[in-house]
PDB file of N, CA and C in Angstrom:
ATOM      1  N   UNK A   1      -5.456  -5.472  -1.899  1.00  0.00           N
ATOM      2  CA  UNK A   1      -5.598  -5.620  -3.348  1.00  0.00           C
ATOM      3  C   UNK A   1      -5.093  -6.992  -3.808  1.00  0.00           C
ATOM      4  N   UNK A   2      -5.702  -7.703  -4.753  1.00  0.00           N
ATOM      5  CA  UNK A   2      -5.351  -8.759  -5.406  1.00  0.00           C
ATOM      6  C   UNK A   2      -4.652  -8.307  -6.627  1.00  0.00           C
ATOM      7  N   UNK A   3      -5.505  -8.412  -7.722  1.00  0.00           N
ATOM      8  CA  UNK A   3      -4.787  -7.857  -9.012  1.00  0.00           C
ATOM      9  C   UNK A   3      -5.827  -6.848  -9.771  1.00  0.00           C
ATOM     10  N   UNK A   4      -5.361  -6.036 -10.781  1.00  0.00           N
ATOM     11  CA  UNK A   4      -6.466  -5.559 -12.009  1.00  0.00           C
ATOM     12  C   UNK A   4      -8.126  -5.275 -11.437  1.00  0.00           C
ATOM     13  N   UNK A   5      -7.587  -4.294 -10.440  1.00  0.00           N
ATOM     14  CA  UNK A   5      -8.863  -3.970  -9.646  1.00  0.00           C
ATOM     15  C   UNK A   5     -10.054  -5.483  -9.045  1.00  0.00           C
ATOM     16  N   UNK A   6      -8.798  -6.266  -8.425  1.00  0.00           N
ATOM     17  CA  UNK A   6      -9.710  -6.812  -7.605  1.00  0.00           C
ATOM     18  C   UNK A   6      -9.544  -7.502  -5.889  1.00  0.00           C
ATOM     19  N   UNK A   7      -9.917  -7.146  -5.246  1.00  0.00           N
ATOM     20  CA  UNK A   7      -9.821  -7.463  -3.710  1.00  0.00           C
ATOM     21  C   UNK A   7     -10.058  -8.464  -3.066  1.00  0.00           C
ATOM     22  N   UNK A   8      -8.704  -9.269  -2.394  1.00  0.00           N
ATOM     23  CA  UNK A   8      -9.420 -10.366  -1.748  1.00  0.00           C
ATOM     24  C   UNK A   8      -9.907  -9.776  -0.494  1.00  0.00           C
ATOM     25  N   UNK A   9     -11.254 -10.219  -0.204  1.00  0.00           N
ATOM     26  CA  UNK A   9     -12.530  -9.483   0.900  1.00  0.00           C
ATOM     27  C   UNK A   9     -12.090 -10.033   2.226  1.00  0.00           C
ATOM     28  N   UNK A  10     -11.808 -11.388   2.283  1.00  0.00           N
ATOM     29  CA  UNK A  10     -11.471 -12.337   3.450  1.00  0.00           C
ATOM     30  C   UNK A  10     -11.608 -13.708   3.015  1.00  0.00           C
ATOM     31  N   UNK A  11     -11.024 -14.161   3.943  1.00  0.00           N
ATOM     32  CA  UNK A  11     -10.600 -15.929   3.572  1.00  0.00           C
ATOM     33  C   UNK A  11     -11.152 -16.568   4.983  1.00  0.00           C
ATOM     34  N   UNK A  12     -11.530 -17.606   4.857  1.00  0.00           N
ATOM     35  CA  UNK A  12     -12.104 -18.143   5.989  1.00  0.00           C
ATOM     36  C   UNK A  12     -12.540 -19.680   5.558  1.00  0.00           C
ATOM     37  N   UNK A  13     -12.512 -20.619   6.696  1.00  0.00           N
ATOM     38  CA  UNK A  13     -12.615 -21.978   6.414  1.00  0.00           C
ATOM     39  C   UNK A  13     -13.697 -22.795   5.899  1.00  0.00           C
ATOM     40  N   UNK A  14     -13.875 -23.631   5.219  1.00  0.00           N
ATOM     41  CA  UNK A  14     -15.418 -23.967   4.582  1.00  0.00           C
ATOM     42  C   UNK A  14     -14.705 -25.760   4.731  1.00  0.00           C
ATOM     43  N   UNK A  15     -15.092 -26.736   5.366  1.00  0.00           N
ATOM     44  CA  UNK A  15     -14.578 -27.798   5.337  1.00  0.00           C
ATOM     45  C   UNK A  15     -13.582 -28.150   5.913  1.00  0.00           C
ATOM     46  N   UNK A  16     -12.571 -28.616   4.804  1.00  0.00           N
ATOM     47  CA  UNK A  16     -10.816 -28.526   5.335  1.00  0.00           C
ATOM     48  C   UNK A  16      -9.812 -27.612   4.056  1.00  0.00           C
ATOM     49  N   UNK A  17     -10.865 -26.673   3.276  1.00  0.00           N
ATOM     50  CA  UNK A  17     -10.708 -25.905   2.324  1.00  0.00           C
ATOM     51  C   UNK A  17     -10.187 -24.616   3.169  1.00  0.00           C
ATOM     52  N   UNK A  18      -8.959 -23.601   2.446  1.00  0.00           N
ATOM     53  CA  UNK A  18      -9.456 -22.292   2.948  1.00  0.00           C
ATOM     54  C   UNK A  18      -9.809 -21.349   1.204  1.00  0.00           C
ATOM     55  N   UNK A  19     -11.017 -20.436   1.841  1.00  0.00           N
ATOM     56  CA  UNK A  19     -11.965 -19.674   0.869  1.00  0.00           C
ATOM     57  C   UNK A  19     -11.623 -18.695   1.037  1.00  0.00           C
ATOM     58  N   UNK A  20     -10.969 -17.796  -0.645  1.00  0.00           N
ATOM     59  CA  UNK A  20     -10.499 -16.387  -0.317  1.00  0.00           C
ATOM     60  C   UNK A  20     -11.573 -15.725  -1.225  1.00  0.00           C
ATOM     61  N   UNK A  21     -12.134 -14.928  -1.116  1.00  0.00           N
ATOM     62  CA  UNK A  21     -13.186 -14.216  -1.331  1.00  0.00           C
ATOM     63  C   UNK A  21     -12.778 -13.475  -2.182  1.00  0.00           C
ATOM     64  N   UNK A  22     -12.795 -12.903  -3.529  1.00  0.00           N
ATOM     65  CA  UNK A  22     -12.196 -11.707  -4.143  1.00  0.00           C
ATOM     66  C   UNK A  22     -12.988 -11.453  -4.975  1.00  0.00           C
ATOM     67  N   UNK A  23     -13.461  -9.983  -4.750  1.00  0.00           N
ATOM     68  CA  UNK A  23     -14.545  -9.067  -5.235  1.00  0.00           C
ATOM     69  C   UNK A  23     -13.938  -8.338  -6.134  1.00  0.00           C
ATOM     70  N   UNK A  24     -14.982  -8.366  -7.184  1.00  0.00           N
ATOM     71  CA  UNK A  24     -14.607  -6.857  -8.279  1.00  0.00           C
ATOM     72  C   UNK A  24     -15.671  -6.330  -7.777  1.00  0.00           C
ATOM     73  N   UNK A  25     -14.734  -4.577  -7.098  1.00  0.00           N
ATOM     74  CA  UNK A  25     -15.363  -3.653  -6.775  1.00  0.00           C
ATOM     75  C   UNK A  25     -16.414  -2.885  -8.286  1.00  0.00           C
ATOM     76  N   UNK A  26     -15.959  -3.524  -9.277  1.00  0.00           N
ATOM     77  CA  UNK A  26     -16.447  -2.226 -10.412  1.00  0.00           C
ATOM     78  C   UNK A  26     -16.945  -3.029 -11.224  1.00  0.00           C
ATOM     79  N   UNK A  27     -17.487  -4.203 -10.789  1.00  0.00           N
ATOM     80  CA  UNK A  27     -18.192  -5.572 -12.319  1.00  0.00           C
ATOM     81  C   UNK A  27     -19.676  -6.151 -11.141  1.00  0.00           C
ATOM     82  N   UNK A  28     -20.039  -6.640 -11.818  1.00  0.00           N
ATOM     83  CA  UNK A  28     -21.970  -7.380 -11.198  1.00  0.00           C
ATOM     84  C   UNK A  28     -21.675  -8.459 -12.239  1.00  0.00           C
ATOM     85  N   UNK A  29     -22.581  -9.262 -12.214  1.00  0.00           N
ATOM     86  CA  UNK A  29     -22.590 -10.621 -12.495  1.00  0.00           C
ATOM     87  C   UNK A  29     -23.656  -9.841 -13.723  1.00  0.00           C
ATOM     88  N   UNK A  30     -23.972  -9.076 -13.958  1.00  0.00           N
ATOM     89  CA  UNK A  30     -24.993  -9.107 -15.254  1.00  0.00           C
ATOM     90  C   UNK A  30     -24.015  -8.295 -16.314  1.00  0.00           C
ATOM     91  N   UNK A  31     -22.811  -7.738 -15.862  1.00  0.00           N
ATOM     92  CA  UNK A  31     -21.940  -7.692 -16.759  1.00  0.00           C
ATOM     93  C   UNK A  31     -21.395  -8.837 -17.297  1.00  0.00           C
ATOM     94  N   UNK A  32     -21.159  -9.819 -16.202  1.00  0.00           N
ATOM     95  CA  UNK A  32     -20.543 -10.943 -17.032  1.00  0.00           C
ATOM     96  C   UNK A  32     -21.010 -11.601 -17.430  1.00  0.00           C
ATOM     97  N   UNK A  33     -22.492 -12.005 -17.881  1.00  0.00           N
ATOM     98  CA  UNK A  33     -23.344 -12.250 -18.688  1.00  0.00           C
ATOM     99  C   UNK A  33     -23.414 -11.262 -20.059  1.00  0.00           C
ATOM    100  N   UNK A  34     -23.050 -10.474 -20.220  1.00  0.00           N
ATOM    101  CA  UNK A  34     -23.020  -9.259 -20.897  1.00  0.00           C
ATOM    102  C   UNK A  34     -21.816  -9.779 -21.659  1.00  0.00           C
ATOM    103  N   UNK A  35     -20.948 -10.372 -21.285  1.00  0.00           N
ATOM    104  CA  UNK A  35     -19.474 -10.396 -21.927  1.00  0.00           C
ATOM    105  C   UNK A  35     -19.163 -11.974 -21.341  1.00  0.00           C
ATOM    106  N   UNK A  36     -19.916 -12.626 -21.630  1.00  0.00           N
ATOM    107  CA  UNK A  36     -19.304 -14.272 -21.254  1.00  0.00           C
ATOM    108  C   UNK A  36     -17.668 -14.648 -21.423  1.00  0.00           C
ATOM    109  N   UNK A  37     -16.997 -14.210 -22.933  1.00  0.00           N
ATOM    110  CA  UNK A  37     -16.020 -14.655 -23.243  1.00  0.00           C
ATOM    111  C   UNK A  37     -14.721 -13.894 -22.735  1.00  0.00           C
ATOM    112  N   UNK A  38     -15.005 -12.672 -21.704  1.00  0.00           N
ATOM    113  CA  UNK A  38     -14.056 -12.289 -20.990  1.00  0.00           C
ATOM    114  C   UNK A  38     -13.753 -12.457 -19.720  1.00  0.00           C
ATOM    115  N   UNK A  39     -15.153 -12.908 -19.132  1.00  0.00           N
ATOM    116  CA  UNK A  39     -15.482 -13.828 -18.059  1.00  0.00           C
ATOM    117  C   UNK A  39     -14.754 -15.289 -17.851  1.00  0.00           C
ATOM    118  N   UNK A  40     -14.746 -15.510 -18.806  1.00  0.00           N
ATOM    119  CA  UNK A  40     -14.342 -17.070 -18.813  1.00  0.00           C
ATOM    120  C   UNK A  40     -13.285 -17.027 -19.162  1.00  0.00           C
ATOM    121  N   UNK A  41     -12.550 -16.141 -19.707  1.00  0.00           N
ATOM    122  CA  UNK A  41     -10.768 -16.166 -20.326  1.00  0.00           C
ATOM    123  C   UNK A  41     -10.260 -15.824 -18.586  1.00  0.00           C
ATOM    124  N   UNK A  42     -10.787 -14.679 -17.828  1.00  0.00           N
ATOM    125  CA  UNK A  42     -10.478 -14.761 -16.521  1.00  0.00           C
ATOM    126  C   UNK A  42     -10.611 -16.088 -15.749  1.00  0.00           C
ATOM    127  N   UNK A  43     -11.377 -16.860 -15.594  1.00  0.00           N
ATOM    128  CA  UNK A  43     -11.256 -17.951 -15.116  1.00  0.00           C
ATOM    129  C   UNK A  43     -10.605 -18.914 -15.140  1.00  0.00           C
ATOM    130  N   UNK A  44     -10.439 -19.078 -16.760  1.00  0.00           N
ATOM    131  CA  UNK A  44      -9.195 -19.691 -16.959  1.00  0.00           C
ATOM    132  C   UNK A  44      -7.843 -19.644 -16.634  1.00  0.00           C
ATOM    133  N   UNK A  45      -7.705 -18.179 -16.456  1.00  0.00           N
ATOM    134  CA  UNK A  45      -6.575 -17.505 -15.935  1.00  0.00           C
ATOM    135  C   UNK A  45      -6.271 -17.659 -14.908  1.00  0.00           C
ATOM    136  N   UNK A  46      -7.409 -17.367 -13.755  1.00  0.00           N
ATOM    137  CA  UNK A  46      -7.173 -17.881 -12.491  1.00  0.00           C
ATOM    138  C   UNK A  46      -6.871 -19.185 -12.068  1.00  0.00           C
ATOM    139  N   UNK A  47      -7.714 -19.972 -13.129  1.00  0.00           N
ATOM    140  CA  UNK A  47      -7.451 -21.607 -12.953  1.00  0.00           C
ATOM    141  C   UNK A  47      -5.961 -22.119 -12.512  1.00  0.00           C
ATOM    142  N   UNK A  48      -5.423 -21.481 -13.789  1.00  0.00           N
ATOM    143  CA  UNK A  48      -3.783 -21.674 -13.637  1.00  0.00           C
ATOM    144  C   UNK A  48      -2.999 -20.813 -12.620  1.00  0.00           C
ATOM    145  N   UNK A  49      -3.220 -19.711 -12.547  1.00  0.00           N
ATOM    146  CA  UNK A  49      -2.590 -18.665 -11.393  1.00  0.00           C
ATOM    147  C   UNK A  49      -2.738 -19.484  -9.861  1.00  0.00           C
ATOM    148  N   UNK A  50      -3.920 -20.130  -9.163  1.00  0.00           N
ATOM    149  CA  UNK A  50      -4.112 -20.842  -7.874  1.00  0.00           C
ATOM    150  C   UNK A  50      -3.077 -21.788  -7.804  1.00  0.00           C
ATOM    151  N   UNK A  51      -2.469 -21.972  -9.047  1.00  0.00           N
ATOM    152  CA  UNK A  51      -1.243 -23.308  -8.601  1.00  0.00           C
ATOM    153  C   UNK A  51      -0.037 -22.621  -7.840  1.00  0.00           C
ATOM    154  N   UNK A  52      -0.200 -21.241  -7.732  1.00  0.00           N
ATOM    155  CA  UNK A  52       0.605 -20.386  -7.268  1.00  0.00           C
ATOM    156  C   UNK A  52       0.639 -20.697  -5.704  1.00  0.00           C
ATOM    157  N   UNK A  53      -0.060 -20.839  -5.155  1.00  0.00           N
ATOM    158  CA  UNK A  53      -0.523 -20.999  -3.920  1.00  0.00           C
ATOM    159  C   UNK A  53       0.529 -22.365  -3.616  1.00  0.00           C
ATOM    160  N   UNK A  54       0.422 -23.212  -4.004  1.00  0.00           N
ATOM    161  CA  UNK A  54       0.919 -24.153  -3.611  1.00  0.00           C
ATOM    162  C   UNK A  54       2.763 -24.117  -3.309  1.00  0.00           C
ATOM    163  N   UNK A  55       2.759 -22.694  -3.612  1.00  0.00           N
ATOM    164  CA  UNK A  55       4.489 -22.812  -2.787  1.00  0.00           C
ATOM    165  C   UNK A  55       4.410 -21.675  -1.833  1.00  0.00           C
ATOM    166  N   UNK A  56       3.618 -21.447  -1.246  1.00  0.00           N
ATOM    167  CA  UNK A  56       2.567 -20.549  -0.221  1.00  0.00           C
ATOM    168  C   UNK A  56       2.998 -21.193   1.017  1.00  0.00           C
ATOM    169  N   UNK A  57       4.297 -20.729   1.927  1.00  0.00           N
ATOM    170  CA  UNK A  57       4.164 -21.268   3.007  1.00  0.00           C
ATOM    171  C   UNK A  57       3.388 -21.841   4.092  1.00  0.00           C
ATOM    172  N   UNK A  58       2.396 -20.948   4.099  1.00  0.00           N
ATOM    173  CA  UNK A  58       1.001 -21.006   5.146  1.00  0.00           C
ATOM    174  C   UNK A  58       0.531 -22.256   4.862  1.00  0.00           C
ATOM    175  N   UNK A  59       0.185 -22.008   3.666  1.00  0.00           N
ATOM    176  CA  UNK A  59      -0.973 -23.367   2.900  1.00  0.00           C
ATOM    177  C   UNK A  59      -0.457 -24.436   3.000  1.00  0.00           C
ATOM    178  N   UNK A  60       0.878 -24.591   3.465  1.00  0.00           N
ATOM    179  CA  UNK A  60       1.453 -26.114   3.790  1.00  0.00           C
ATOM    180  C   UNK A  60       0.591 -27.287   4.353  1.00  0.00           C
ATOM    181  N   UNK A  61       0.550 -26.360   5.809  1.00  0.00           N
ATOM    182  CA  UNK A  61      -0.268 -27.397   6.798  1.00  0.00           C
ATOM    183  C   UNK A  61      -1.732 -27.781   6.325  1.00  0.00           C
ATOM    184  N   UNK A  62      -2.280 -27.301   5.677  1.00  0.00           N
ATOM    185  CA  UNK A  62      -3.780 -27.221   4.666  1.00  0.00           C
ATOM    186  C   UNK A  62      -3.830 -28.011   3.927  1.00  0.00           C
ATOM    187  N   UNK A  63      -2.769 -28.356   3.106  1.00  0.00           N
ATOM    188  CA  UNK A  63      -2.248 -29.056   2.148  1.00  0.00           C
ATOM    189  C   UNK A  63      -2.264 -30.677   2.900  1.00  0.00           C
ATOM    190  N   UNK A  64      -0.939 -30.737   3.875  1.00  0.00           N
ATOM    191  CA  UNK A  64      -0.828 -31.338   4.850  1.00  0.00           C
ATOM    192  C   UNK A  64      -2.020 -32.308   5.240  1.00  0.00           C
ATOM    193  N   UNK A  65      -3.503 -31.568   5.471  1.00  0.00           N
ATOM    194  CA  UNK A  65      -3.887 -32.183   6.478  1.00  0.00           C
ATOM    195  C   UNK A  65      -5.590 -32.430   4.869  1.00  0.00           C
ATOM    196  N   UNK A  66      -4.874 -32.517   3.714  1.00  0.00           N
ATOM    197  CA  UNK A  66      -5.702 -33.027   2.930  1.00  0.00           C
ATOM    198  C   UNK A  66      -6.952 -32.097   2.511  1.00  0.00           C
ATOM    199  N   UNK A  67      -6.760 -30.553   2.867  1.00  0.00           N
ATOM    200  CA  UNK A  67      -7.515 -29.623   2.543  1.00  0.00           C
ATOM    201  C   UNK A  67      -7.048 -28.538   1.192  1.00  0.00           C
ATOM    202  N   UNK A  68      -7.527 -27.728   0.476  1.00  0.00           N
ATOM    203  CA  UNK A  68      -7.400 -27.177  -0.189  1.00  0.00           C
ATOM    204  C   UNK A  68      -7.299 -25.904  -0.130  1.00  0.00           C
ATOM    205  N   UNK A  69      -6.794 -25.127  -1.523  1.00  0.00           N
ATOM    206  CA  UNK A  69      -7.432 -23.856  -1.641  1.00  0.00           C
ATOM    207  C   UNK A  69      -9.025 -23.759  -2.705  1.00  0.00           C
ATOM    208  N   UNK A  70      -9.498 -22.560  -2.460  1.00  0.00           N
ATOM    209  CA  UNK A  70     -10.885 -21.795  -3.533  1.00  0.00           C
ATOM    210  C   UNK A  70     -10.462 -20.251  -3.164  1.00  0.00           C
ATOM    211  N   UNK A  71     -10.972 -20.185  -4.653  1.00  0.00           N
ATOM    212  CA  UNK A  71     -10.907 -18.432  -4.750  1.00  0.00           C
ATOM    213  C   UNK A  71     -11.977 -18.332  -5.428  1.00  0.00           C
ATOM    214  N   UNK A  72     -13.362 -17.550  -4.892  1.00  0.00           N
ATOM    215  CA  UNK A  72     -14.451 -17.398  -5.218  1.00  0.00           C
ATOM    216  C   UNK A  72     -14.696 -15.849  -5.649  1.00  0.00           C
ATOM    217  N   UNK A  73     -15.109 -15.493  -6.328  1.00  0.00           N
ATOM    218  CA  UNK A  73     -14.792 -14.747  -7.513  1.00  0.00           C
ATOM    219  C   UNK A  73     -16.547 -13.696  -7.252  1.00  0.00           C
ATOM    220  N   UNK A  74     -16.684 -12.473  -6.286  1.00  0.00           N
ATOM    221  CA  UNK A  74     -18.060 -12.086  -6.218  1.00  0.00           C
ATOM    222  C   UNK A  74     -17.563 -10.843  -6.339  1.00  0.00           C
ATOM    223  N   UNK A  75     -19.352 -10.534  -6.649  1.00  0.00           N
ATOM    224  CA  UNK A  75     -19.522  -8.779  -6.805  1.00  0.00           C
ATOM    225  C   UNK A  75     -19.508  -8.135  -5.916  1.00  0.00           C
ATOM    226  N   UNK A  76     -19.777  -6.919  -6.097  1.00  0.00           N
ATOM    227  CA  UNK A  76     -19.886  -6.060  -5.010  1.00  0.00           C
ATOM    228  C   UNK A  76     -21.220  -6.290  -3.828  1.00  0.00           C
ATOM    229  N   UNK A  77     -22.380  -7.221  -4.575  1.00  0.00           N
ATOM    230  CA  UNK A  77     -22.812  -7.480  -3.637  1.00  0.00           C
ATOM    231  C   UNK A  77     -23.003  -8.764  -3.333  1.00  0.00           C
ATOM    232  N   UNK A  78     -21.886  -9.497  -3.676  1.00  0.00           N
ATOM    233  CA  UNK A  78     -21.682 -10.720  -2.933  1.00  0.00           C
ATOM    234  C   UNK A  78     -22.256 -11.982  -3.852  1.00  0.00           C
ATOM    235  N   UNK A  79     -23.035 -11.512  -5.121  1.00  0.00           N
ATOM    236  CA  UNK A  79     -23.521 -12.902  -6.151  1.00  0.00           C
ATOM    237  C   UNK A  79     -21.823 -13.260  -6.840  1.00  0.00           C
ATOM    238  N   UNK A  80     -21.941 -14.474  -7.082  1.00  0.00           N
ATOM    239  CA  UNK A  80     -20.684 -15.444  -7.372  1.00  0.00           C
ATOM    240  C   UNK A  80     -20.743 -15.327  -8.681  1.00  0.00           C
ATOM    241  N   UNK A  81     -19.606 -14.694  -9.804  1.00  0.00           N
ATOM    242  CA  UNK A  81     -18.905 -15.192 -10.581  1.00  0.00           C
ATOM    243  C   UNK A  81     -18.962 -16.273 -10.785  1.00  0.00           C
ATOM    244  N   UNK A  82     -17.740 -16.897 -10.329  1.00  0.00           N
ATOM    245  CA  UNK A  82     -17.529 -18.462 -10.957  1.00  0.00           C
ATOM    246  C   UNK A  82     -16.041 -18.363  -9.569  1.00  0.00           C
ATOM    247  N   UNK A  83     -15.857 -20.035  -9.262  1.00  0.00           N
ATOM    248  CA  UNK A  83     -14.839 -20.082  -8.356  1.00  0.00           C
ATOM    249  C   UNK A  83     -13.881 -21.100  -8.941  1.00  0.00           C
ATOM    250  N   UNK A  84     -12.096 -21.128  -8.581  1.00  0.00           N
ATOM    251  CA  UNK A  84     -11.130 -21.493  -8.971  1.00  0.00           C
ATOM    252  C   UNK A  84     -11.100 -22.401  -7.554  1.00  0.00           C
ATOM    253  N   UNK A  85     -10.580 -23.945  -7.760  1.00  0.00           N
ATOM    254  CA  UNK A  85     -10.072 -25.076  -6.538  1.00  0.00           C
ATOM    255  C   UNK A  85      -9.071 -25.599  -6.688  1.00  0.00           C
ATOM    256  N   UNK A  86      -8.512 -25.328  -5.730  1.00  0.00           N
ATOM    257  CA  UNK A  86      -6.750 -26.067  -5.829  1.00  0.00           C
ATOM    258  C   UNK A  86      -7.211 -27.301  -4.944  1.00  0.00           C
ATOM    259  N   UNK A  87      -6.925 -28.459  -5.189  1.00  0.00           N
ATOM    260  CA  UNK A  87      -6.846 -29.560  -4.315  1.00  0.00           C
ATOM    261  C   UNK A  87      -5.733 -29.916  -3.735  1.00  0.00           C
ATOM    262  N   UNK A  88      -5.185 -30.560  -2.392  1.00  0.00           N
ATOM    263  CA  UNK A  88      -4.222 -31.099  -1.535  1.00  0.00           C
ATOM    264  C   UNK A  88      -3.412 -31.560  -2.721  1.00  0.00           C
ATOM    265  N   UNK A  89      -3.952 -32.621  -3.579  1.00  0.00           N
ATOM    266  CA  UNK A  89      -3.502 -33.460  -4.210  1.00  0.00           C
ATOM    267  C   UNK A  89      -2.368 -32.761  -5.737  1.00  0.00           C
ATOM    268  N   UNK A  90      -3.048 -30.880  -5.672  1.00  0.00           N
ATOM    269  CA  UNK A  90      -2.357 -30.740  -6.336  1.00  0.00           C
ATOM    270  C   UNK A  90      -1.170 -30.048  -6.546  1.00  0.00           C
ATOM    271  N   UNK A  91      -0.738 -30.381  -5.207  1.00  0.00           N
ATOM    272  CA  UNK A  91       0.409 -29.428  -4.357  1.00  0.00           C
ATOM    273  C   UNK A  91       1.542 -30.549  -3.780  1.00  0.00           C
ATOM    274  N   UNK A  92       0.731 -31.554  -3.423  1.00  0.00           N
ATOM    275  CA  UNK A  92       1.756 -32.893  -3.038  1.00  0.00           C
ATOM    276  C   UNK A  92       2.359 -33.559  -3.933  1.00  0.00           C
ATOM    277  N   UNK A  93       3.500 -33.679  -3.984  1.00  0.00           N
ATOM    278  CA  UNK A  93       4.149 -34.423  -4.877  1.00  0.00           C
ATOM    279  C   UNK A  93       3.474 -36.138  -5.020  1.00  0.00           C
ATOM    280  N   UNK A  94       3.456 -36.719  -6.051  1.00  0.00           N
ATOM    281  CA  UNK A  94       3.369 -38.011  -5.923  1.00  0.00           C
ATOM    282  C   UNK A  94       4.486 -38.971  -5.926  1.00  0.00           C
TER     283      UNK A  94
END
C-alpha cells in the first residue's frame, strides 16, 4: 500500500531514473477527466510529497550517480494519470 487506496505496483529502472508505479485500484483515467480539479490537486500533492524520497536511504546511490526518482500514477489497467519527477539535482545540496 502507498496511501488513500493506492498501490505502488513495482519500481523498476527507466534510464538512470528509478519508476515506482502506483495504481488506483478503484479510479480509470475517464474518471479523472470526469473530475480534472481533483486530479490535479493530487498531483500537486504528490509533486511536493516525492521530495520525501530524497532522505530515502536507498535512493542515495541514484541520486549519487545523477539519476532520479518518478512516480507514475496508472489505472487499473495500466493508462497513465499524470507522473511526479524528482531530479538528482533535487536532493544534492548545492
Amino acid at each position: 500500500p502507498y496511501r488513500d487506496g493506492l498501490i505502488i505496483d513495482s519500481a523498476h529502472r527507466h534510464a538512470d531514473d528509478i519508476v515506482f508505479m502506483v495504481r488506483f485500484a478503484d479510479a480509470s483515467v475517464a474518471m479523472a477527466k470526469a473530475k480534472p480539479e481533483l486530479f490535479e490537486a493530487l498531483r500537486r500533492d504528490e509533486a511536493e510529497a516525492i521530495v520525501q524520497l530524497c532522505a530515502e536511504p536507498a535512493m542515495k546511490p541514484v541520486y549519487a550517480a545523477g539519476g532520479g526518482a518518478r512516480r507514475r500514477f496508472v489505472d487499473a489497467n495500466g493508462a497513465v494519470f499524470f507522473e511526479v519527477t524528482l531530479k538528482a539535482s533535487d536532493c544534492i545540496p548545492h
